[in-house]
PDB file of N, CA and C in Angstrom:
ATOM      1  N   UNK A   1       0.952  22.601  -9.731  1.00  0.00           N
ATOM      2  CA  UNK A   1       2.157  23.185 -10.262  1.00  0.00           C
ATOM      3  C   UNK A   1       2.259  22.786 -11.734  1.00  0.00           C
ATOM      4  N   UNK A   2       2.287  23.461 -12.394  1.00  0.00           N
ATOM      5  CA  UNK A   2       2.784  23.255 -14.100  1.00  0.00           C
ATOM      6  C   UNK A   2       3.869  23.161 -14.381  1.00  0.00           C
ATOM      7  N   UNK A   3       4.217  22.363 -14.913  1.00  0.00           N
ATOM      8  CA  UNK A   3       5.688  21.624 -15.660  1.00  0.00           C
ATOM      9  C   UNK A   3       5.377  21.139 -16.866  1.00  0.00           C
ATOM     10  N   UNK A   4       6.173  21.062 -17.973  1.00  0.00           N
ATOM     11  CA  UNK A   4       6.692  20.783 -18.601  1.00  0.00           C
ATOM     12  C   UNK A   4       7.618  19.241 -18.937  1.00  0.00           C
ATOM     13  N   UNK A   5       6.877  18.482 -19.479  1.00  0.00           N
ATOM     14  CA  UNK A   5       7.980  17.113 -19.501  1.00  0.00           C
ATOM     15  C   UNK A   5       7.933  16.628 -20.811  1.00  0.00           C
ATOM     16  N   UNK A   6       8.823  15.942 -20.944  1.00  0.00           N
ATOM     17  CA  UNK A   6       8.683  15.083 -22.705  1.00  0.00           C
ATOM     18  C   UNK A   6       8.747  13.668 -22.120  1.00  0.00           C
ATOM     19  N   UNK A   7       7.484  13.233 -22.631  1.00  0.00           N
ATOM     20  CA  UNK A   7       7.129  11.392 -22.169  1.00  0.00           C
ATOM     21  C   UNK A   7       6.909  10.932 -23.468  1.00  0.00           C
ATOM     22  N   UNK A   8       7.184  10.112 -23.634  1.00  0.00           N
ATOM     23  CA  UNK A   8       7.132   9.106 -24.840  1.00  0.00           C
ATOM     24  C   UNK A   8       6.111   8.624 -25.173  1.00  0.00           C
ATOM     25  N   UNK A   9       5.584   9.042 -26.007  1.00  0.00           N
ATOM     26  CA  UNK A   9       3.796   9.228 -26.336  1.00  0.00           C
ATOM     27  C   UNK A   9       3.203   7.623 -26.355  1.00  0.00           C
ATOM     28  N   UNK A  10       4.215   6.702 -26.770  1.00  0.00           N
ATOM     29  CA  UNK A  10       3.525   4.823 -26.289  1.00  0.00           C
ATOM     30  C   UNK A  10       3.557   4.940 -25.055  1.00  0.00           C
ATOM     31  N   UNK A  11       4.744   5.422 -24.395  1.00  0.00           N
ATOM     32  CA  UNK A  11       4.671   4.972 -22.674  1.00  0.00           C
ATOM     33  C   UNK A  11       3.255   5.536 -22.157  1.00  0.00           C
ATOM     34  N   UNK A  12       3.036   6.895 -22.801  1.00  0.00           N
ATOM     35  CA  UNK A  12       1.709   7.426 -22.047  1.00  0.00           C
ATOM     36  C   UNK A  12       0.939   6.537 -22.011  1.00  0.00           C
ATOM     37  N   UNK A  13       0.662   6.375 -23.119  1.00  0.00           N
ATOM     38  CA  UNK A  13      -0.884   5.733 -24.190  1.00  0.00           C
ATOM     39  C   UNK A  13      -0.816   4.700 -22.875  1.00  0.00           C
ATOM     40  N   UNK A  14       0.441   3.787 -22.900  1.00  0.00           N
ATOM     41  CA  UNK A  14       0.506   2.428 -22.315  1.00  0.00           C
ATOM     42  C   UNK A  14       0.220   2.495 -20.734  1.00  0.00           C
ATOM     43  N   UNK A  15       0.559   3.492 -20.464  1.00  0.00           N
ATOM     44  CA  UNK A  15      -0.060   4.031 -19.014  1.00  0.00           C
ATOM     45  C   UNK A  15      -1.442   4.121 -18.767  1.00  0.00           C
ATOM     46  N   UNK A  16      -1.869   5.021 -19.094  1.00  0.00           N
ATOM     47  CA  UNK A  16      -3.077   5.437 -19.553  1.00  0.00           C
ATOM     48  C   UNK A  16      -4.067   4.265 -19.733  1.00  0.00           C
ATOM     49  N   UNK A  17      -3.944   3.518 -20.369  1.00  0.00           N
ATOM     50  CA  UNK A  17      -4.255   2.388 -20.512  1.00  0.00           C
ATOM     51  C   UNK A  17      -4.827   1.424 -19.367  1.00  0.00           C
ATOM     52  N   UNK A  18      -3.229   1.458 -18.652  1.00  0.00           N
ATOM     53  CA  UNK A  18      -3.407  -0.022 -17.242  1.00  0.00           C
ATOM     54  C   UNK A  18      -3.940   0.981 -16.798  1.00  0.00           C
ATOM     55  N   UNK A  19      -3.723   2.139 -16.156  1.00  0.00           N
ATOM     56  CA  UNK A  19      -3.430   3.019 -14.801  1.00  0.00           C
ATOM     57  C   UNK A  19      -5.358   3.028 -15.104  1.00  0.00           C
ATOM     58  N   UNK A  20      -6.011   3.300 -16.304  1.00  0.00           N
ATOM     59  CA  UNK A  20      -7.572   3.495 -16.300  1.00  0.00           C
ATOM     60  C   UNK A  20      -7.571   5.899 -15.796  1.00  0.00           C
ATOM     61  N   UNK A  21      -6.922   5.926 -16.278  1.00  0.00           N
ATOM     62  CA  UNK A  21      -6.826   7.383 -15.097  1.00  0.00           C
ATOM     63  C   UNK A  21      -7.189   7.897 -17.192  1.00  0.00           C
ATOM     64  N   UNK A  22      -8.333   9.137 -17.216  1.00  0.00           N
ATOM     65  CA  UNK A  22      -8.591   9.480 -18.501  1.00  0.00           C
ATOM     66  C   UNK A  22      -7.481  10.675 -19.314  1.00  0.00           C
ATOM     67  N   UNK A  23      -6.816  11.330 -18.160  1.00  0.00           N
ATOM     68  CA  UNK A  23      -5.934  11.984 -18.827  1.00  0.00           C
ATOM     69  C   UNK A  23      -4.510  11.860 -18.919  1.00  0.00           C
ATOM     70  N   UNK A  24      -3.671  12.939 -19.024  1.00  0.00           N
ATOM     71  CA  UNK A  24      -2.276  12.454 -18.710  1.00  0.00           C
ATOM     72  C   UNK A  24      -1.859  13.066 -17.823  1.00  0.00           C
ATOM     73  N   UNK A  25      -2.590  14.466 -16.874  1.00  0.00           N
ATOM     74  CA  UNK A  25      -2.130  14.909 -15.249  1.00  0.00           C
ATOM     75  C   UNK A  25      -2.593  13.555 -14.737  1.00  0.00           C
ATOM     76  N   UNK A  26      -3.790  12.828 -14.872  1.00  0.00           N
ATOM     77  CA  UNK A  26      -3.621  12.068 -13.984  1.00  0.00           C
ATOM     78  C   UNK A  26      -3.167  10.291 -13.931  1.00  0.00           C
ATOM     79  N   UNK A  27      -2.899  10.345 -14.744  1.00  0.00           N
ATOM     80  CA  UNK A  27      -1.686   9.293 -15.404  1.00  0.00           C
ATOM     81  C   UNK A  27      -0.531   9.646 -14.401  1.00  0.00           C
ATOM     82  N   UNK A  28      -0.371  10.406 -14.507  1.00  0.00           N
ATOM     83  CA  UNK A  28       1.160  11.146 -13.784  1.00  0.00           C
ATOM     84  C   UNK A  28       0.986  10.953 -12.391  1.00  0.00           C
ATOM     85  N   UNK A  29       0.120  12.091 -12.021  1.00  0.00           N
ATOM     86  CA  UNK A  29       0.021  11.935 -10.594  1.00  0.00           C
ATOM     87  C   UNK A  29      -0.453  10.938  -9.983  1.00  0.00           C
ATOM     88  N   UNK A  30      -0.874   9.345 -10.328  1.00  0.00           N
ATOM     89  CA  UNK A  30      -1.381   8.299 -10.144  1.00  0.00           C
ATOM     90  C   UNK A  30       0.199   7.390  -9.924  1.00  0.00           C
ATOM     91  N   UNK A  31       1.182   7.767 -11.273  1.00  0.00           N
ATOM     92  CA  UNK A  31       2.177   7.164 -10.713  1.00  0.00           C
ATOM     93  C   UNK A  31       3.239   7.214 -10.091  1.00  0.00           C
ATOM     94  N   UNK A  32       3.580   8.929  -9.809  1.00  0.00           N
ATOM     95  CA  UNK A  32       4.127   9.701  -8.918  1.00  0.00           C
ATOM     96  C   UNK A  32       3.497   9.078  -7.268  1.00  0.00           C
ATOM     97  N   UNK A  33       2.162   8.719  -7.606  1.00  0.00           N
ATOM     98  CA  UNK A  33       2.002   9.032  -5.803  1.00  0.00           C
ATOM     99  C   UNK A  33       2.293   6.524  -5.398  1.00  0.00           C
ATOM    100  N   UNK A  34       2.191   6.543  -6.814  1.00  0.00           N
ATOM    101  CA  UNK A  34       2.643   4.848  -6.446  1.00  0.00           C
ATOM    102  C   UNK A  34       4.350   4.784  -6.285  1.00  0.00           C
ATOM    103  N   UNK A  35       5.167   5.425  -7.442  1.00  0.00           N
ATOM    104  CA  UNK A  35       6.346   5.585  -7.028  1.00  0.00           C
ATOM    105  C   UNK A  35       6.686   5.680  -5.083  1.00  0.00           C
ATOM    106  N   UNK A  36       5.935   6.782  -4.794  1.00  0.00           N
ATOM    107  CA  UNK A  36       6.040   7.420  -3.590  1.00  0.00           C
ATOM    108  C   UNK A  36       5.609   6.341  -2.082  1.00  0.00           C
ATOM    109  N   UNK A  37       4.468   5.771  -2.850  1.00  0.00           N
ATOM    110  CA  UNK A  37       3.967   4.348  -1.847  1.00  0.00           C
ATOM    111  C   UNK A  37       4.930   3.186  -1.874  1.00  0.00           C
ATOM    112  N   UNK A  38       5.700   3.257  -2.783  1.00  0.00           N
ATOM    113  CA  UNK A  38       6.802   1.814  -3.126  1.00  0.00           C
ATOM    114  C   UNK A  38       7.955   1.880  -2.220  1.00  0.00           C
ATOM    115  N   UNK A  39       8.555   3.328  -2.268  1.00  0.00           N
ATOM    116  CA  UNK A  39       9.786   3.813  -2.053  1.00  0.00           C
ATOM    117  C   UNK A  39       9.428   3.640  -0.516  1.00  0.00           C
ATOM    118  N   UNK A  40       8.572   4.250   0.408  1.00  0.00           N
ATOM    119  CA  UNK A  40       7.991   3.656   1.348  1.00  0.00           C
ATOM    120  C   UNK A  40       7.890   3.075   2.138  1.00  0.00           C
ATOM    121  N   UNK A  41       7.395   1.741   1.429  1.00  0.00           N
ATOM    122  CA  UNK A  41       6.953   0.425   2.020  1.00  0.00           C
ATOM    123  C   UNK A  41       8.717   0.089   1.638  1.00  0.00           C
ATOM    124  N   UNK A  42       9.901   0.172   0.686  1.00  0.00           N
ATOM    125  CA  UNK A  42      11.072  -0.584   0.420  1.00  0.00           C
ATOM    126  C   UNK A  42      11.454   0.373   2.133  1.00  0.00           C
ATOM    127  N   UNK A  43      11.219   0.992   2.401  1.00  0.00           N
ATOM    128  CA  UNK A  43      11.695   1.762   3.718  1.00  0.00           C
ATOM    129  C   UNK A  43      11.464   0.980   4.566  1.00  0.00           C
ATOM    130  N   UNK A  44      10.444   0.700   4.905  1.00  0.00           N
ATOM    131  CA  UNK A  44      10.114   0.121   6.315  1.00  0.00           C
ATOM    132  C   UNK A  44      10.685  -1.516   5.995  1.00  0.00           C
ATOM    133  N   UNK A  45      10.501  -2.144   4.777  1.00  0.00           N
ATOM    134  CA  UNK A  45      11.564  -3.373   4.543  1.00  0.00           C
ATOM    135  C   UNK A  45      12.749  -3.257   4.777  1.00  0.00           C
ATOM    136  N   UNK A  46      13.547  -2.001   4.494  1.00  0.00           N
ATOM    137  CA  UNK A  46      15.017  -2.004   5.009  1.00  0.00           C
ATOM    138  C   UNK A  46      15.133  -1.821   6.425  1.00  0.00           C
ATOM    139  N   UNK A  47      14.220  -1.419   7.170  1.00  0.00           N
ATOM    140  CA  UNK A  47      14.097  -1.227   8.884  1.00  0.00           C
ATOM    141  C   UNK A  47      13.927  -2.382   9.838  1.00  0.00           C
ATOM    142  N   UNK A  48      13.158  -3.521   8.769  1.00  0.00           N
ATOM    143  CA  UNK A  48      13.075  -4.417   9.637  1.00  0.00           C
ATOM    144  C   UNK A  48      14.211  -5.371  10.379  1.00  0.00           C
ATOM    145  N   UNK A  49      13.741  -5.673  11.575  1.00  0.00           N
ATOM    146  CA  UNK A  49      15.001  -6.262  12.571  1.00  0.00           C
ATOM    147  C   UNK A  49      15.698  -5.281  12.893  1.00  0.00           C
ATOM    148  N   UNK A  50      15.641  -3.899  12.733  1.00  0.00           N
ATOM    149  CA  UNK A  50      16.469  -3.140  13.211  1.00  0.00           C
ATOM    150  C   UNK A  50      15.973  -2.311  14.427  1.00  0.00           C
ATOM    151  N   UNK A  51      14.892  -2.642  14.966  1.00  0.00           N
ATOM    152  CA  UNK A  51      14.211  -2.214  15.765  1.00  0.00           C
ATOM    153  C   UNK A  51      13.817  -3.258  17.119  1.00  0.00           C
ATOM    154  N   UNK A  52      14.051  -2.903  18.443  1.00  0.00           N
ATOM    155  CA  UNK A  52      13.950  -4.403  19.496  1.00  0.00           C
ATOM    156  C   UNK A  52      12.045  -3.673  19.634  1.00  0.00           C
ATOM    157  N   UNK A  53      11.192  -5.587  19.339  1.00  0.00           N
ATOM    158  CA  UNK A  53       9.943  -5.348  19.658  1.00  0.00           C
ATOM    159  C   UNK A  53      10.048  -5.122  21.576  1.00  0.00           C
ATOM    160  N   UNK A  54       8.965  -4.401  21.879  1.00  0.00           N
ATOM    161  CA  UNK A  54       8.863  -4.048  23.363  1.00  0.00           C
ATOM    162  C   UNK A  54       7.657  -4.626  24.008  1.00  0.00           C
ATOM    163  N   UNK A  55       6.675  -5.049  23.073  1.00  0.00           N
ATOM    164  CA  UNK A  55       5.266  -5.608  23.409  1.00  0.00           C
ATOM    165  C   UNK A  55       4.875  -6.660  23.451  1.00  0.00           C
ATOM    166  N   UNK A  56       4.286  -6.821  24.216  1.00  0.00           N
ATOM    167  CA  UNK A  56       3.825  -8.267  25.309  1.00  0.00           C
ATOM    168  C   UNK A  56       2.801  -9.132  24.457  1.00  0.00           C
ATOM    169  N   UNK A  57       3.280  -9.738  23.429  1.00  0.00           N
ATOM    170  CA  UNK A  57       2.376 -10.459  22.403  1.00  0.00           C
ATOM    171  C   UNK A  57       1.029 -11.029  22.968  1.00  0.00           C
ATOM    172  N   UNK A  58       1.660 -12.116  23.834  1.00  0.00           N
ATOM    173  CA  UNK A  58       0.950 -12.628  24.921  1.00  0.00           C
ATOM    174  C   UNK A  58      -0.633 -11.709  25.530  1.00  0.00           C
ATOM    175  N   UNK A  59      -0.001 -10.570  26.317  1.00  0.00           N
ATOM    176  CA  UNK A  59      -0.582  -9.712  26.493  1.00  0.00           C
ATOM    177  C   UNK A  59      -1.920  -8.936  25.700  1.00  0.00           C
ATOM    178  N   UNK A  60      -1.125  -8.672  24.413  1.00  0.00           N
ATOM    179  CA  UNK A  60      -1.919  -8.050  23.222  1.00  0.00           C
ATOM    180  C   UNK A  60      -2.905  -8.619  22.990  1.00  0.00           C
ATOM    181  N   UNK A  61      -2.785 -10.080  22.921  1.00  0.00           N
ATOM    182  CA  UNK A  61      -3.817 -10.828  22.399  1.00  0.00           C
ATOM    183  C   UNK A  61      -4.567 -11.561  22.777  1.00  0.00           C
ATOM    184  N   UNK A  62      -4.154 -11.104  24.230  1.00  0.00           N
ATOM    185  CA  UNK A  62      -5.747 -11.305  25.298  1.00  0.00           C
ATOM    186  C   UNK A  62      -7.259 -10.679  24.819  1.00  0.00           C
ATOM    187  N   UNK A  63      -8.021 -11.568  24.737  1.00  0.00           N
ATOM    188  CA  UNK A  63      -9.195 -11.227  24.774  1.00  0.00           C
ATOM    189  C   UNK A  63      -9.758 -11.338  23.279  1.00  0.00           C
ATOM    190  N   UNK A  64      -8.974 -11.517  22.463  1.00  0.00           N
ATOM    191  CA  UNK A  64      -9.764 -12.044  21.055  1.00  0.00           C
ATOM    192  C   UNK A  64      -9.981 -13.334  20.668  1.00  0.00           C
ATOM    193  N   UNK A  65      -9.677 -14.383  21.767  1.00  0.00           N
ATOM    194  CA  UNK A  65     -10.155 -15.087  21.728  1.00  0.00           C
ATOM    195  C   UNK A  65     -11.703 -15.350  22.106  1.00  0.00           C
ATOM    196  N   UNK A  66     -12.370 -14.530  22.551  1.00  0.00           N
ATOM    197  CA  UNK A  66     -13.406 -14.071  22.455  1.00  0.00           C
ATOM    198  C   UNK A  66     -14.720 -13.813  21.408  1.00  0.00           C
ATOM    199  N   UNK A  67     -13.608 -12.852  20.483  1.00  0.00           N
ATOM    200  CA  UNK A  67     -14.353 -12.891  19.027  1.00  0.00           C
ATOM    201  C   UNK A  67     -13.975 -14.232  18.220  1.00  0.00           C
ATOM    202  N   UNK A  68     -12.936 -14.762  18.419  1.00  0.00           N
ATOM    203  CA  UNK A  68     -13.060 -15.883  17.581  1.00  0.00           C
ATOM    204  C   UNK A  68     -13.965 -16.824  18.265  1.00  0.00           C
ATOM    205  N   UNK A  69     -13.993 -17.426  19.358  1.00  0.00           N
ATOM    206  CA  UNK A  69     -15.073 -18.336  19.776  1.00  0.00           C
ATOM    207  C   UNK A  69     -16.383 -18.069  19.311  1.00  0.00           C
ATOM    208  N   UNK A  70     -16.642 -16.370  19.388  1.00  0.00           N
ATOM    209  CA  UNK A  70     -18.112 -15.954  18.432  1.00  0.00           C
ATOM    210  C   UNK A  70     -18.302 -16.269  17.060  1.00  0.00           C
ATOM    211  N   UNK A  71     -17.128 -16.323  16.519  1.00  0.00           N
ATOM    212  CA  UNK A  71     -17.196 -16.697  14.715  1.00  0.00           C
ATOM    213  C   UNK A  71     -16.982 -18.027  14.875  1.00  0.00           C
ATOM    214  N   UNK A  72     -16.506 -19.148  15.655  1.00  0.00           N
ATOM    215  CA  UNK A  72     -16.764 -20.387  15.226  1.00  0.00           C
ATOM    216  C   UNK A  72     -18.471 -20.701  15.570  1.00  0.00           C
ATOM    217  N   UNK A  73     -18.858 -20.243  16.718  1.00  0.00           N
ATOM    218  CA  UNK A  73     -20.360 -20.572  17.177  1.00  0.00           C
ATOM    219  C   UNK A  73     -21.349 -20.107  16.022  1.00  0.00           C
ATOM    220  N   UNK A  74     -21.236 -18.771  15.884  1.00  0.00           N
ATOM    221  CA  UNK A  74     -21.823 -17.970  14.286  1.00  0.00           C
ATOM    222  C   UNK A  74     -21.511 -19.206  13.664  1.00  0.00           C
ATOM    223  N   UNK A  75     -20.509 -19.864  12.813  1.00  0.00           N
ATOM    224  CA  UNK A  75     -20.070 -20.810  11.833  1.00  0.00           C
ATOM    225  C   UNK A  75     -19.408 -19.922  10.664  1.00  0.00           C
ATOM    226  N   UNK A  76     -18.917 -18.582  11.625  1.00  0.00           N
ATOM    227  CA  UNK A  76     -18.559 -17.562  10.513  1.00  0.00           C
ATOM    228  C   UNK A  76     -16.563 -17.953  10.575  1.00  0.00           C
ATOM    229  N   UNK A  77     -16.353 -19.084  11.185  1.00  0.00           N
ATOM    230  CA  UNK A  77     -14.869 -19.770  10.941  1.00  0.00           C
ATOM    231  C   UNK A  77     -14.339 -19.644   9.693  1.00  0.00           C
TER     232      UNK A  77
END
C-alpha cells in the first residue's frame, strides 16, 4: 500500500542506522511489525493471573527426566 508520511529525516537516518534495514519501506515496516510484537507481548502481560491454570504440572513433566539423565551421562549438563 502507498502512503505518504513526513518523518524527520535524523529520526530516519537514526533508524536506518540501528534497525541495519537499507531503505526507508523497510525501516518502516521493520518497526511497524516490532511496534506490533510489543503491543502483543504488553497483552498477554496484562492477562496474566487472569486466567485459572488447568494442567497437571506434575503430570506434564513426566518423562523428561529422562532426557535430562541423558545430558548429565553425555556430560552435556
Amino acid at each position: 500500500m502507498r502512503t505518504n508520511i513526513d518523518i524527520d529525516d535524523a529520526l530516519m537516518a537514526e533508524a536506518q542506522k540501528v534497525s541495519g534495514q537499507p531503505t526507508k519501506t523497510q525501516t518502516v515496516e521493520k518497526a511497524l511489525r516490532l511496534m506490533i510484537r510489543l503491543r502483543r507481548q504488553e497483552e498477554v502481560g496484562l492477562a496474566f493471573g487472569k486466567y485459572r491454570w488447568r494442567i497437571n504440572l506434575a503430570k506434564s513433566r513426566k518423562g523428561r527426566g529422562i532426557i535430562t539423565n541423558a545430558r548429565k551421562r553425555d556430560g552435556r549438563d
